[in-house]
C-alpha atoms as a PDB file:
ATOM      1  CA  UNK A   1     -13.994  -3.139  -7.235  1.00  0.00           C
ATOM      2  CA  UNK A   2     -14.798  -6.101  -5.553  1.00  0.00           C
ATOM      3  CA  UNK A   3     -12.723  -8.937  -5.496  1.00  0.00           C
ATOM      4  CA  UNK A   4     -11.618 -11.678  -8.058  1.00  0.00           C
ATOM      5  CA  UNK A   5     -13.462 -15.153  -7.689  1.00  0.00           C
ATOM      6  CA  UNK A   6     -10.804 -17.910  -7.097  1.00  0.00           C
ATOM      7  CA  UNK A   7     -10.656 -21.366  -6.040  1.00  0.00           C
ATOM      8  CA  UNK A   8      -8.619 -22.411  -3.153  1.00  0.00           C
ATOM      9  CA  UNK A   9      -5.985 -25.152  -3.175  1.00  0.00           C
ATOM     10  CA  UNK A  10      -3.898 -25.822  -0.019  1.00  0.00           C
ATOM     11  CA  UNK A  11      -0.711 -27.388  -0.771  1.00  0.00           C
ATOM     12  CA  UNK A  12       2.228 -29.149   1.515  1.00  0.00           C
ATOM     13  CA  UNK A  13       5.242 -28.829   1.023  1.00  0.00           C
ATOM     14  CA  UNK A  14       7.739 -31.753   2.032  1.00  0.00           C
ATOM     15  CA  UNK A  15       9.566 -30.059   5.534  1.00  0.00           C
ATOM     16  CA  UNK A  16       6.055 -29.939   6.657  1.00  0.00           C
ATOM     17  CA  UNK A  17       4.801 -26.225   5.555  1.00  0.00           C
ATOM     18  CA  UNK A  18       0.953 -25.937   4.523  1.00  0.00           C
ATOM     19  CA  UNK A  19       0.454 -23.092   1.967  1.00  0.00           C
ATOM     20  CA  UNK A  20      -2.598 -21.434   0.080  1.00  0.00           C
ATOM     21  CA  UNK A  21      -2.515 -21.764  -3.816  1.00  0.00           C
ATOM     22  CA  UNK A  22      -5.522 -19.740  -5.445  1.00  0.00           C
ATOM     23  CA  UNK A  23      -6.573 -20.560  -8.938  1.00  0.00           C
ATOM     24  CA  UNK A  24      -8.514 -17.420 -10.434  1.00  0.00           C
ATOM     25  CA  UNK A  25     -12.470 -18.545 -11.400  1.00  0.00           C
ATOM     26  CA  UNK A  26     -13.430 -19.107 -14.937  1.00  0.00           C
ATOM     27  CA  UNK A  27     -10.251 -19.752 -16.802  1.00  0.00           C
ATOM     28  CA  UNK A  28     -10.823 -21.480 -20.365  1.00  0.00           C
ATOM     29  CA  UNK A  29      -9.999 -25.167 -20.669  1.00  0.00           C
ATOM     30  CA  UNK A  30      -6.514 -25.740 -21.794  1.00  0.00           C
ATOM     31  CA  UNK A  31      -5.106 -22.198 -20.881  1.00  0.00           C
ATOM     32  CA  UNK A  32      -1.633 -21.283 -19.959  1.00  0.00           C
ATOM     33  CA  UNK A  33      -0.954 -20.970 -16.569  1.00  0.00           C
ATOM     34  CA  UNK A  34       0.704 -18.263 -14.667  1.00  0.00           C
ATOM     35  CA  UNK A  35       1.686 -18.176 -11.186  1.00  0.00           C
ATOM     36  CA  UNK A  36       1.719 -14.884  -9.278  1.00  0.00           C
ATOM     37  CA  UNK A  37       4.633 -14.997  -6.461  1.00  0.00           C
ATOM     38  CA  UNK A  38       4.184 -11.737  -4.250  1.00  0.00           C
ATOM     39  CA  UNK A  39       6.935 -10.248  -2.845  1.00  0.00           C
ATOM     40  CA  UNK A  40       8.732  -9.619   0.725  1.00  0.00           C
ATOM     41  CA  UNK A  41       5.982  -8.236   3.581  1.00  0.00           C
ATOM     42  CA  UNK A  42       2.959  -8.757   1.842  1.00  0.00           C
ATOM     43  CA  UNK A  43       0.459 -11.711   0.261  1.00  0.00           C
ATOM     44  CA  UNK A  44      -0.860 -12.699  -2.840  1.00  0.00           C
ATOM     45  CA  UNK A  45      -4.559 -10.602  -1.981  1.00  0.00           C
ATOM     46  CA  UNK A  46      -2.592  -7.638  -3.921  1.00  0.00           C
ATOM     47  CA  UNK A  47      -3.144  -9.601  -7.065  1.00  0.00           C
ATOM     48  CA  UNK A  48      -6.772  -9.809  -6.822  1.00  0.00           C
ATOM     49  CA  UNK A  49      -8.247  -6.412  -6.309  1.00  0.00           C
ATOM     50  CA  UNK A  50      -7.612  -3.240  -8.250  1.00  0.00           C
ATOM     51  CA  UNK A  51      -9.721   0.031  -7.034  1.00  0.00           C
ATOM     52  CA  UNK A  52     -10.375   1.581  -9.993  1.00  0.00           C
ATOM     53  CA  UNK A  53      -9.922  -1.673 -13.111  1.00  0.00           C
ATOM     54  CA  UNK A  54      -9.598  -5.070 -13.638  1.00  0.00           C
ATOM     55  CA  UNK A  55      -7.275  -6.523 -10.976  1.00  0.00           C
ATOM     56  CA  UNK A  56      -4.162  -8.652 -11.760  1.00  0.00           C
ATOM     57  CA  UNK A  57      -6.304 -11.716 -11.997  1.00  0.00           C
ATOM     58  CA  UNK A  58      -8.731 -10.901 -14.238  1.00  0.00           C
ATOM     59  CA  UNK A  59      -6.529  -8.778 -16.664  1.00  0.00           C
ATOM     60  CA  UNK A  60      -4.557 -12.309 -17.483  1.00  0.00           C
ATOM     61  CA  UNK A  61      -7.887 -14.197 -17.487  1.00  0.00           C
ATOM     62  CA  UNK A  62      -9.085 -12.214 -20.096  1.00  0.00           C
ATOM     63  CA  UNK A  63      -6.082 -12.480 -22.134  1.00  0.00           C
ATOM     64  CA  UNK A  64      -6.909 -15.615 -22.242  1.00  0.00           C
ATOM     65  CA  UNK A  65      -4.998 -16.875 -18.940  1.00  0.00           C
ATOM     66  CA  UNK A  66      -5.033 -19.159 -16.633  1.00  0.00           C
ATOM     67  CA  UNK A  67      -3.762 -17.490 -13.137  1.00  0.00           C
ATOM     68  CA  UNK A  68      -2.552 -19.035 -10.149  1.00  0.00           C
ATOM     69  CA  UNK A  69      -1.359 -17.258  -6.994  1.00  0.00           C
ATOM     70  CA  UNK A  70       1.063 -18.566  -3.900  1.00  0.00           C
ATOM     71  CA  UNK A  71       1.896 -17.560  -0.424  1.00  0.00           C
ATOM     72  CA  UNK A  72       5.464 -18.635   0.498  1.00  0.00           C
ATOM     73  CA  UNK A  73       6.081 -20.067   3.995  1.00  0.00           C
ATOM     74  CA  UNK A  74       5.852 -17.255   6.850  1.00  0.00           C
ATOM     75  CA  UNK A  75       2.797 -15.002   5.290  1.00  0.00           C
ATOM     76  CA  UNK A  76       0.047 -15.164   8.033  1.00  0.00           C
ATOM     77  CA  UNK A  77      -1.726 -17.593   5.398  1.00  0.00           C
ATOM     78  CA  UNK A  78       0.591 -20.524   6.063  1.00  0.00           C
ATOM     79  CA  UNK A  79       1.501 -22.893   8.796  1.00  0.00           C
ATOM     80  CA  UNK A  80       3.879 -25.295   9.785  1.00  0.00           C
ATOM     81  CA  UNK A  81       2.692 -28.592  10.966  1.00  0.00           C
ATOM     82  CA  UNK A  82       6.187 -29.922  11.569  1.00  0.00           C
ATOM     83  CA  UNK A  83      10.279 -29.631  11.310  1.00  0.00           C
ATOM     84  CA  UNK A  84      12.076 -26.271  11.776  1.00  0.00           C
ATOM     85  CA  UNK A  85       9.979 -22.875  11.316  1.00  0.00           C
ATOM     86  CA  UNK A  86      12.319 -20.269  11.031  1.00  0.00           C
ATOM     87  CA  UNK A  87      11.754 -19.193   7.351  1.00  0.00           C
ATOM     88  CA  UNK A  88      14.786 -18.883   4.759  1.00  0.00           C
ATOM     89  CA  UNK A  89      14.761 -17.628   0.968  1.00  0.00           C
ATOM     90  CA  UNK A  90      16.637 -20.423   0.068  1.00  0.00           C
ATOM     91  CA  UNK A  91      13.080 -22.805   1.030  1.00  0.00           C
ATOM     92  CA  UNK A  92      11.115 -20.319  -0.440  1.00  0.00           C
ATOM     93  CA  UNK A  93      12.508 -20.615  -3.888  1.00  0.00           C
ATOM     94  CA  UNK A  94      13.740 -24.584  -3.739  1.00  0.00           C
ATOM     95  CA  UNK A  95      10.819 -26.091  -1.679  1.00  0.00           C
ATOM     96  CA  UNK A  96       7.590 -23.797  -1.752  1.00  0.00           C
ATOM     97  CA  UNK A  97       7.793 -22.387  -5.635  1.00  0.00           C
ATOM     98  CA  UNK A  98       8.386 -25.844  -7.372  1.00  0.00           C
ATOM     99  CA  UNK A  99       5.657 -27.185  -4.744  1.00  0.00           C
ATOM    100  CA  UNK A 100       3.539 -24.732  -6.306  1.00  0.00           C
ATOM    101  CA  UNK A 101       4.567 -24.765 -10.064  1.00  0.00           C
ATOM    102  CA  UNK A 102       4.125 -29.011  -9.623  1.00  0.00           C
ATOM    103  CA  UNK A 103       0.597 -28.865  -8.266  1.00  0.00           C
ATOM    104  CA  UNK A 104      -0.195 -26.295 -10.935  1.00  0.00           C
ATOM    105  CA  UNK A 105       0.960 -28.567 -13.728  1.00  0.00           C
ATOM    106  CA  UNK A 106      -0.757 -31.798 -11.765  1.00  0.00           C
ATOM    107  CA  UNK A 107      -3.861 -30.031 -12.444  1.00  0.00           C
ATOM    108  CA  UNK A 108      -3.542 -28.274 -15.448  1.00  0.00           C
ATOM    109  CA  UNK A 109      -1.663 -30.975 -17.491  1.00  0.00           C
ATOM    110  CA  UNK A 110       0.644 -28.220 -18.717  1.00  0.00           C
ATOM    111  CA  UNK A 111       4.101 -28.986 -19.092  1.00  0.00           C
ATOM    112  CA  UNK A 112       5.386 -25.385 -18.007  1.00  0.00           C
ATOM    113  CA  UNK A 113       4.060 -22.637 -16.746  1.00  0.00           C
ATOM    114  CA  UNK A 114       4.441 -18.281 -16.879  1.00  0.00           C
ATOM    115  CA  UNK A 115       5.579 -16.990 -13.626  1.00  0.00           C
ATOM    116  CA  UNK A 116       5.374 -13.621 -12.246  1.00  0.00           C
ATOM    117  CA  UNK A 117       7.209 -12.477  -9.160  1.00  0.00           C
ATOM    118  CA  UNK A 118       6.568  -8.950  -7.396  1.00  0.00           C
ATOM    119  CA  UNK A 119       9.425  -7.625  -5.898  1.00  0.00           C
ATOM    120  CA  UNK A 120      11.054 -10.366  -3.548  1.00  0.00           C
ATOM    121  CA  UNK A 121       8.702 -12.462  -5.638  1.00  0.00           C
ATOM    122  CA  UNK A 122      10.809 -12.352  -8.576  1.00  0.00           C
ATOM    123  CA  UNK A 123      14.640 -12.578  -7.257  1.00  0.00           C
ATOM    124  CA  UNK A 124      13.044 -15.913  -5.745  1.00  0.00           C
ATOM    125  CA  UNK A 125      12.236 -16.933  -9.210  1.00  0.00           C
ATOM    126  CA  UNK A 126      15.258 -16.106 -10.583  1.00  0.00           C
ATOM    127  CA  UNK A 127      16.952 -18.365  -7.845  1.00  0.00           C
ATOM    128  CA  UNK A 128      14.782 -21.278  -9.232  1.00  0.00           C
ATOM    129  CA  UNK A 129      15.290 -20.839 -12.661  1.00  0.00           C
ATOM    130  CA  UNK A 130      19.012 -21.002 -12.363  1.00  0.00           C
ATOM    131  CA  UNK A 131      19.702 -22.900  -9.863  1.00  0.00           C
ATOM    132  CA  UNK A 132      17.277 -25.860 -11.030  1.00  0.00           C
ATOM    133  CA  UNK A 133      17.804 -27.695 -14.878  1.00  0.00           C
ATOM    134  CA  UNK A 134      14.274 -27.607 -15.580  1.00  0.00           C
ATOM    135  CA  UNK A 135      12.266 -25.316 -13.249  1.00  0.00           C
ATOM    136  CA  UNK A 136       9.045 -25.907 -15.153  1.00  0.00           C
ATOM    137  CA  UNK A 137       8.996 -22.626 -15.892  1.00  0.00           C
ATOM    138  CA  UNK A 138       8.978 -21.080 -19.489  1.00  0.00           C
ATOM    139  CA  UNK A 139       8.719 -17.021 -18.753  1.00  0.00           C
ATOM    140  CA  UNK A 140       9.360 -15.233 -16.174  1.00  0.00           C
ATOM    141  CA  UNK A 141       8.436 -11.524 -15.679  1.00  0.00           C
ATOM    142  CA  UNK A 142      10.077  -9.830 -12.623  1.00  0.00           C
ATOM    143  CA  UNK A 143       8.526  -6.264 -11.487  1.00  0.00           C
ATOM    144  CA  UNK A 144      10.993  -4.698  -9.401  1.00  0.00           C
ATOM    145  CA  UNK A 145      12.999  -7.518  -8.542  1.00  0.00           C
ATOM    146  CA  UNK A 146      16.521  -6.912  -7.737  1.00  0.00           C
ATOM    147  CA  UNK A 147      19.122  -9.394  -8.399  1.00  0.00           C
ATOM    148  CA  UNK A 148      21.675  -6.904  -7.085  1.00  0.00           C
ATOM    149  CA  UNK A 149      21.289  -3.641  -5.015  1.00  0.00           C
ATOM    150  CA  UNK A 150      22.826  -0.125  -6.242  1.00  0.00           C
ATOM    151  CA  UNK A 151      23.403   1.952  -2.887  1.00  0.00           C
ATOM    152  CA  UNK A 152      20.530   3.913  -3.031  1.00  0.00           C
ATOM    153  CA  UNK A 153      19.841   5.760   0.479  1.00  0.00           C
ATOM    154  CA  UNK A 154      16.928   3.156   1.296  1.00  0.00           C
ATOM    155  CA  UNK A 155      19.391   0.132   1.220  1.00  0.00           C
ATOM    156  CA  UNK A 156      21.719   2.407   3.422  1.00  0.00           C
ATOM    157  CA  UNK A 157      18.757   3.007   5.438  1.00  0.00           C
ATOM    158  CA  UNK A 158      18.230  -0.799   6.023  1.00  0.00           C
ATOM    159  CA  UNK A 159      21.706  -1.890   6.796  1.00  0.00           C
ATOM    160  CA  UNK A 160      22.045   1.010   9.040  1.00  0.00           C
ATOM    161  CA  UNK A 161      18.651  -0.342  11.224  1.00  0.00           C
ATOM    162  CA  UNK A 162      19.507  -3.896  10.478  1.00  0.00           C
ATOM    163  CA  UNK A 163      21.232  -4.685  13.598  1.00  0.00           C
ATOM    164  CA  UNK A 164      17.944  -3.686  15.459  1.00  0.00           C
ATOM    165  CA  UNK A 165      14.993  -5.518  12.334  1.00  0.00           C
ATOM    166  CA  UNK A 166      17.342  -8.728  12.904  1.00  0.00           C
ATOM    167  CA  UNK A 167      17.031  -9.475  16.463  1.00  0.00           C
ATOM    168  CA  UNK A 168      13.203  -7.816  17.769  1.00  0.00           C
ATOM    169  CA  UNK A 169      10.302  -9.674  16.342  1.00  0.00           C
ATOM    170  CA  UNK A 170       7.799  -6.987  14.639  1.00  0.00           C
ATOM    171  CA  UNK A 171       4.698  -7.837  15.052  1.00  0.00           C
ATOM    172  CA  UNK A 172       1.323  -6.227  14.054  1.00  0.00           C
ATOM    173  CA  UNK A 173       2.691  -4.433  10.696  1.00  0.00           C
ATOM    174  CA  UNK A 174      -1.258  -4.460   9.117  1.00  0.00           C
ATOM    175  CA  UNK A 175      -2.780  -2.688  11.862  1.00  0.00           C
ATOM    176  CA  UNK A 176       0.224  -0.452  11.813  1.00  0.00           C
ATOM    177  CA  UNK A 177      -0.084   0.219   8.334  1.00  0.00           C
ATOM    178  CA  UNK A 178      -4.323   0.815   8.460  1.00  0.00           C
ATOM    179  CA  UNK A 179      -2.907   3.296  11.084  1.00  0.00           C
ATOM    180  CA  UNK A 180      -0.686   5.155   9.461  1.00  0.00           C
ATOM    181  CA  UNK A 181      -1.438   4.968   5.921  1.00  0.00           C
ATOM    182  CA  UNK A 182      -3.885   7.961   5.680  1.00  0.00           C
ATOM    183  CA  UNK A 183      -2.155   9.999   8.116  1.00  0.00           C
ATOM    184  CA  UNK A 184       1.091   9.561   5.614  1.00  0.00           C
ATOM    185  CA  UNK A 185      -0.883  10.557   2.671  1.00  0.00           C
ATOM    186  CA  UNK A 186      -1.942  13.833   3.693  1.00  0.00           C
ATOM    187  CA  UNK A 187       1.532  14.361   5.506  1.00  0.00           C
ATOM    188  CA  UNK A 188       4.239  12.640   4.743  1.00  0.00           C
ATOM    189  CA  UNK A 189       3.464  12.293   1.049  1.00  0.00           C
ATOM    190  CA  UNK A 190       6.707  12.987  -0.566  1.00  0.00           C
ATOM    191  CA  UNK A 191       8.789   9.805   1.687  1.00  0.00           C
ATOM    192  CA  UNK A 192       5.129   7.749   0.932  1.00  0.00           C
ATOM    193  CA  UNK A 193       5.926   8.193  -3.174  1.00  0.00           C
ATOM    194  CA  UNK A 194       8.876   6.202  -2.847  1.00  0.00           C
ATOM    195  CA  UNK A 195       6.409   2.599  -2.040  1.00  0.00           C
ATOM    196  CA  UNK A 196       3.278   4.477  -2.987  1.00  0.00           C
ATOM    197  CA  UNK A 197       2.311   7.539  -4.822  1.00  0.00           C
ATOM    198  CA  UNK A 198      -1.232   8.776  -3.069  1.00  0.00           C
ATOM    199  CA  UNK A 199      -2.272  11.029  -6.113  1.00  0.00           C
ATOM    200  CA  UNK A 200      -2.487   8.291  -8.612  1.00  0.00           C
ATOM    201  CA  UNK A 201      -3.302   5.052  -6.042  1.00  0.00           C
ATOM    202  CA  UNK A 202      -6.438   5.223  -4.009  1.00  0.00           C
ATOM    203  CA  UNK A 203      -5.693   4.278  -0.196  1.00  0.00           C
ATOM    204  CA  UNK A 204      -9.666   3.588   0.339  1.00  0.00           C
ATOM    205  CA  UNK A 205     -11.053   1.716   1.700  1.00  0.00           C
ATOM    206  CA  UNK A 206      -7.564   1.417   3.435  1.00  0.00           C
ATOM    207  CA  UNK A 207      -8.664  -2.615   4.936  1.00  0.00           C
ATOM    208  CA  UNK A 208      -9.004  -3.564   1.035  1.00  0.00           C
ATOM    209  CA  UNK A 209      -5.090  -1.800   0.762  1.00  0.00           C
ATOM    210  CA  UNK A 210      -3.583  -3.015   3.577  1.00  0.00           C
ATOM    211  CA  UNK A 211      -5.048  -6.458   4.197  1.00  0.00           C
ATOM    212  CA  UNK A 212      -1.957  -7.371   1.749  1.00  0.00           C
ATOM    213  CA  UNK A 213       0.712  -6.425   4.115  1.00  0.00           C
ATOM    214  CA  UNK A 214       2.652  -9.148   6.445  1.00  0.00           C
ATOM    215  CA  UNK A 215       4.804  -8.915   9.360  1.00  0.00           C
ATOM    216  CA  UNK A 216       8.547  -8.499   8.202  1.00  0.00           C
ATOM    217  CA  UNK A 217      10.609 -11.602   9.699  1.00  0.00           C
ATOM    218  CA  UNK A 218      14.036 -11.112  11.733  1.00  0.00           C
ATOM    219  CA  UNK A 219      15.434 -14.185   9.879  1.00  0.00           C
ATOM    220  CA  UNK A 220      14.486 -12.540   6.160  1.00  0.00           C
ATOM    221  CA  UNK A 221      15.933  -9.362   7.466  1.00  0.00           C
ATOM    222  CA  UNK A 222      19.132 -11.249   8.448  1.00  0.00           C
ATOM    223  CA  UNK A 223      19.811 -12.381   4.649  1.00  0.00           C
ATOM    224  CA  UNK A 224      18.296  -9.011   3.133  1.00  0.00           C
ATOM    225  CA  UNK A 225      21.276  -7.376   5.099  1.00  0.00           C
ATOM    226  CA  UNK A 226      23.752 -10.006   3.985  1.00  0.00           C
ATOM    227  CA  UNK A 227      22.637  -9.538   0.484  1.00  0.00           C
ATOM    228  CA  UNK A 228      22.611  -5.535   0.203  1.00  0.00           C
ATOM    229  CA  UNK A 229      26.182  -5.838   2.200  1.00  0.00           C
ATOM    230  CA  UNK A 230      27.898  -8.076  -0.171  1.00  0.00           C
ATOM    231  CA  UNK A 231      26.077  -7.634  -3.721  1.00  0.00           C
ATOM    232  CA  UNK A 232      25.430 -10.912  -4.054  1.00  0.00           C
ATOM    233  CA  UNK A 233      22.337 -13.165  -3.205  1.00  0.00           C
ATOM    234  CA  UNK A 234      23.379 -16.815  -1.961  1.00  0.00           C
ATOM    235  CA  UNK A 235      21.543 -19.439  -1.396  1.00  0.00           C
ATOM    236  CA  UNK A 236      22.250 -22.627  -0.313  1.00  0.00           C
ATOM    237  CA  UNK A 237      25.278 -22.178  -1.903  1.00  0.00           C
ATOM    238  CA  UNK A 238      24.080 -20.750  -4.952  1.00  0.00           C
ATOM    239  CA  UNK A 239      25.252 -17.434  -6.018  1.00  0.00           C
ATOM    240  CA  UNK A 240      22.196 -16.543  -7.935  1.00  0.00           C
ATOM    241  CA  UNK A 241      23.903 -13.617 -10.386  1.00  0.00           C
ATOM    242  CA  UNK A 242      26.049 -16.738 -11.688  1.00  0.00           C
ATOM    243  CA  UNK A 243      23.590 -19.477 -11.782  1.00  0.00           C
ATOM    244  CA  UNK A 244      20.732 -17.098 -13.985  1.00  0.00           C
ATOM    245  CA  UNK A 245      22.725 -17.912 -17.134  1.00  0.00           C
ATOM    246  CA  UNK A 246      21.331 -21.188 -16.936  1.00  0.00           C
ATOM    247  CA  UNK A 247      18.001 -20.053 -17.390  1.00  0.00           C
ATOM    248  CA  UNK A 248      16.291 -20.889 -20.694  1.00  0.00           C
ATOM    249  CA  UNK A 249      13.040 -19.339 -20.940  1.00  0.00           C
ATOM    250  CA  UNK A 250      12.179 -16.181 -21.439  1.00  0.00           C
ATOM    251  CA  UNK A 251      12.130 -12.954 -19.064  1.00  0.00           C
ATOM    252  CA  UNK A 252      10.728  -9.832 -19.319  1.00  0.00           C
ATOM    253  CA  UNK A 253      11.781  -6.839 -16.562  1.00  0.00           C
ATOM    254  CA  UNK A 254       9.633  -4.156 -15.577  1.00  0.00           C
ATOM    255  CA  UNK A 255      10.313  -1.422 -13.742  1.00  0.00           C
ATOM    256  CA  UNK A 256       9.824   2.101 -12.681  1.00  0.00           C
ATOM    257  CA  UNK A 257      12.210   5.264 -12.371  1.00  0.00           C
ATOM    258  CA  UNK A 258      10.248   6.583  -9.371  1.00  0.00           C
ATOM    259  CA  UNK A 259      10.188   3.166  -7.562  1.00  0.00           C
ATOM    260  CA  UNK A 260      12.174   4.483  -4.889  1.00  0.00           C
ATOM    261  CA  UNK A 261      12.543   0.502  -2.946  1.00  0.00           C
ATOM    262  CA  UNK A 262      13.876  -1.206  -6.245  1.00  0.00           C
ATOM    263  CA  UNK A 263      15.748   1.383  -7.887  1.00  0.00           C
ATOM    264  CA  UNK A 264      15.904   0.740 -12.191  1.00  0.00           C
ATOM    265  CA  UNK A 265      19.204  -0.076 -11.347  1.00  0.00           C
ATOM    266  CA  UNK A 266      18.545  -2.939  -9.277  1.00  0.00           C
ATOM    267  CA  UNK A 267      15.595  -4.095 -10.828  1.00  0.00           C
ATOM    268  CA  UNK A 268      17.477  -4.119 -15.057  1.00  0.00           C
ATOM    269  CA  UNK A 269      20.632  -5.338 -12.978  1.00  0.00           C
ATOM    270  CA  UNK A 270      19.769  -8.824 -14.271  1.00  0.00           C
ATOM    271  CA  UNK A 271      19.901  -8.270 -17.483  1.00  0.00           C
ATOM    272  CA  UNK A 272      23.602  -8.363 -16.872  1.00  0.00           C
ATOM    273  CA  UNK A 273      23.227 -12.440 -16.052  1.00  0.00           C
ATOM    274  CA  UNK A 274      20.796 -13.833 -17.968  1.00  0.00           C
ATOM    275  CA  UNK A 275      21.771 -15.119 -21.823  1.00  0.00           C
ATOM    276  CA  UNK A 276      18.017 -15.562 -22.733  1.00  0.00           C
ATOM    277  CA  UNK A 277      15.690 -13.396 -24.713  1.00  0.00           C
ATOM    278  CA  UNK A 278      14.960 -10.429 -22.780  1.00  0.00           C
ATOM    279  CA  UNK A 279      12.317  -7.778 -22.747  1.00  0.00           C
ATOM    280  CA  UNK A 280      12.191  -4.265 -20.792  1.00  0.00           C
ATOM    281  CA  UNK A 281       8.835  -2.719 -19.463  1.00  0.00           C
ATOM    282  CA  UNK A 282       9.858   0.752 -18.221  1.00  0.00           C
ATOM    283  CA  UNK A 283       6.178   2.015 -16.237  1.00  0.00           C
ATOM    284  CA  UNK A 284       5.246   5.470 -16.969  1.00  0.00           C
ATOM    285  CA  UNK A 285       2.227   7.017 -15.949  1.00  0.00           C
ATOM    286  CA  UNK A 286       0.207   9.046 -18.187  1.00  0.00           C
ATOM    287  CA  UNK A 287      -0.224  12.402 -16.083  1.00  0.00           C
ATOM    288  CA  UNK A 288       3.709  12.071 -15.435  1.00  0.00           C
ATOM    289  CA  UNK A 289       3.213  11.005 -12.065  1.00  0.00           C
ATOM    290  CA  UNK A 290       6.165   9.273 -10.753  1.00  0.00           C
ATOM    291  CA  UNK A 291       5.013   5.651 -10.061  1.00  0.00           C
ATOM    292  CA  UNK A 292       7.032   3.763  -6.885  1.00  0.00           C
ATOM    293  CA  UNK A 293       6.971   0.428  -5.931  1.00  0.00           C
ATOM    294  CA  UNK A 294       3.311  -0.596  -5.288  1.00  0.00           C
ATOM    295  CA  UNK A 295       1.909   1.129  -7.760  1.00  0.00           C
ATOM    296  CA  UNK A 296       3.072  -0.928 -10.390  1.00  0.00           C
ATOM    297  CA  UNK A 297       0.046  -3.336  -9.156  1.00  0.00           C
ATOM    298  CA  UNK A 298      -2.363  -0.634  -7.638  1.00  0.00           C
ATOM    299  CA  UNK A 299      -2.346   2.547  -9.334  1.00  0.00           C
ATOM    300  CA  UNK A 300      -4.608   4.128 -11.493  1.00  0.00           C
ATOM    301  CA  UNK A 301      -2.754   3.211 -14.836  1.00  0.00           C
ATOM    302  CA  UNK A 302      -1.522  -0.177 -13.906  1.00  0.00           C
ATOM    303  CA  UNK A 303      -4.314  -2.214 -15.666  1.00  0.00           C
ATOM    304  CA  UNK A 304      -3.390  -0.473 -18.899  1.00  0.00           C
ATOM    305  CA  UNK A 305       0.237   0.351 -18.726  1.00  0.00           C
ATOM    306  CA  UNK A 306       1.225  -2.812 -16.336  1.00  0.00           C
ATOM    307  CA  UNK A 307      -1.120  -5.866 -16.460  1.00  0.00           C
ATOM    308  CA  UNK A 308      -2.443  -5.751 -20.112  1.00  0.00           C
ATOM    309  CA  UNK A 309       1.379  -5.602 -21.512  1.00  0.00           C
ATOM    310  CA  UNK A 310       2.413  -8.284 -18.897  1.00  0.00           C
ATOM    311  CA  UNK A 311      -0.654 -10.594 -20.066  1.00  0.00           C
ATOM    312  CA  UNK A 312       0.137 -10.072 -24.111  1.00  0.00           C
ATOM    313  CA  UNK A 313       3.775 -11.555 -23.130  1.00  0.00           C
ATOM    314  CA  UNK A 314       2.617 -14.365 -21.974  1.00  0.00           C
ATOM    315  CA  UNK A 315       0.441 -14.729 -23.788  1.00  0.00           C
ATOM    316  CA  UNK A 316       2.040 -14.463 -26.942  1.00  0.00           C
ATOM    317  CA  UNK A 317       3.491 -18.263 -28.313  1.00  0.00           C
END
C-alpha cells in the first residue's frame, strides 16, 4: 500500500533544532488533532504505511481525525543549526513535543490535542504531561511505553553491552537492518518475534520496512542504561513515576504479551502513577500469533485490532 498523502511543516525549536511535522492530507475542517510521537531508533514514516490496510494515518483520518506526526531532535530528518547537539530525553519531551503540540494548535485553533507515543514515544509524553501544568494535551495513548522496566533478559542484555553502545558511535543501522532483516526471518525467527513476528508482518518490500529505522545514539544509550539500572526515569530533575499524577487527561495503555522489548509489565507499569481515567488495550492477534513490539503498528491485524480501537478513543468526546 502506497503511502499516506501529508503536508510538510518544518518547525524550530528554540536551542536551535529544525524538525519535520507532517500533517496527514484531507482531514475535515475543525477535527481533533492527534500527534503521532515515534519511538527510540526509528521515525515517524512507520505511521504512514501499512502493507496489507489502512496505515496509522489514514485509520484516524477516517475516524474522523486530524493526524499530525513529529521527529524529535537526532532522527536523520532533523538538524541543528545552532547551540549544543548532543541529544537528551529531557529536550525531547520539554523543548521538541510542546514545539510540536504549539504549532499544531497555531494551526488548528484547537485548544488541546490527542497524542500518541510508540514506544520511547510515549514515556516522553508521559514526562510532558506531568512534569508541565498544562501540556496541551487531553489523551494520551502509550503503546509499549515503559515508565519502569521489569528485568526481563533484554534489559539485562542492554546493561550488560551498555558500557560498549555508550561510548562507539553506530552508524549505518538502516542499511544494516535492509541487510539482515530477511536473512533473520528465515533464520533467526524465534529471537526476530520478540521486535517482529515474520508470519503475521510482511518484511517486503524490506526499503518500505526499514526506511523507519534510525541510528541508535551513545548519549540516549547513556540515560536508557541509567534508567533500566535505577527504575526510575529522571529528567531534568523530574522523576517522571512521581510527577504522572499530575496528569489530567486521559490515557489509554496498550500493549502486547509477546512484545518481548516492552514487556506488559513495563508497558501497564504506569498505571501504578497516574490518578486519571485509564483504559487497557491488551493486542491479540486473531490466528494466536504472538504479536512483539513492531507489530503493534505493522502487522497483519493492527488496522483492526490496534488503530481502529486507538482512533474510537479519541475520538470519542
Amino acid at each position: 500500500m502506497a503511502d499516506t498523502e501529508v503536508d510538510p511543516y518544518e518547525i524550530r525549536t528554540t536551542d536551535g533544532w529544525v524538525l519535520p511535522l507532517a500533517r496527514g492530507r484531507g482531514s475535515a475542517p475543525g477535527a481533533r488533532p492527534v500527534l503521532l510521537v515515534p519511538g527510540y531508533g526509528m521515525n515517524a514514516s512507520i505511521f504512514r504505511y501499512h502493507a496489507s490496510g489502512p496505515s496509522f494515518f489514514d485509520q484516524l483520518r477516517r475516524a474522523g481525525l486530524d493526524p499530525w506526526s513529529v521527529d524529535l531532535r537526532g532522527a536523520s530528518t532533523t538538524r541543528a543549526t545552532r547551540g549544543a547537539r548532543e541529544v537528551r530525553l529531557a529536550d525531547q519531551a520539554f523543548i521538541d513535543l510542546p514545539t510540536a503540540i504549539d504549532q499544531i494548535r497555531s494551526v488548528t485553533g484547537a485548544a488541546n490535542v490527542g497524542a500518541i507515543g510508540c514506544s520511547l514515544g510515549g514515556t516522553l509524553l508521559y514526562g510532558l504531561a506531568g512534569a508541565t501544568e498544562r501540556p496541551g494535551i487531553d489523551r494520551i495513548v502509550a503503546m509499549g511505553s515503559p515508565l519502569r522496566w521489569s528485568r526481563t533478559r533484554l534489559v539485562r542484555a542492554f546493561l550488560a553491552s551498555s558500557p560498549l553502545s555508550c561510548t562507539i558511535p553506530l552508524v549505518g543501522s538502516r542499511r544494516l537492518a535492509a541487510a539482515a532483516l530477511p536473512l533473520a526471518a528465515r533464520f533467526a525467527s524465534p529471537l526476530l518475534k520478540v521486535y517482529l513476528n515474520p508470519r503475521i508482518t510482511a518484511i517486503e518490500p524490506t526499503a518500505m520496512l526499514t526506511r523507519t529505522v534510525e541510528d541508535p545514539l551513545r548519549s540516549i544509550n547513556r540515560e536508557m542504561a541509567r534508567w533500566m539500572s535505577t527504575g526510575h526515569l529522571d529528567l531534568d530533575g523530574v522523576s517522571v513515576s512521581r510527577a504522572l499524577h499530575r496528569y489530567r487527561g486521559r490515557l489509554l495503555v496498550v500493549h502486547s504479551r509477546g512484545d518481548g522489548i516492552c514487556d506488559s509489565a513495563s508497558a501497564l507499569s504506569a498505571l501504578d502513577h497516574v490518578r486519571t481515567p485509564a483504559e487497557v488495550l491488551e493486542v491479540s492477534h486473531p490466528a494466536g500469533e504472538p504479536i512483539g513490539h513492531a507489530d503493534l503498528f505493522l502487522c497483519d491485524a493492527a488496522p483492526e485490532r490496534v488503530f481502529a480501537p486507538v482512533a474510537r478513543f479519541l475520538a470519542t468526546a
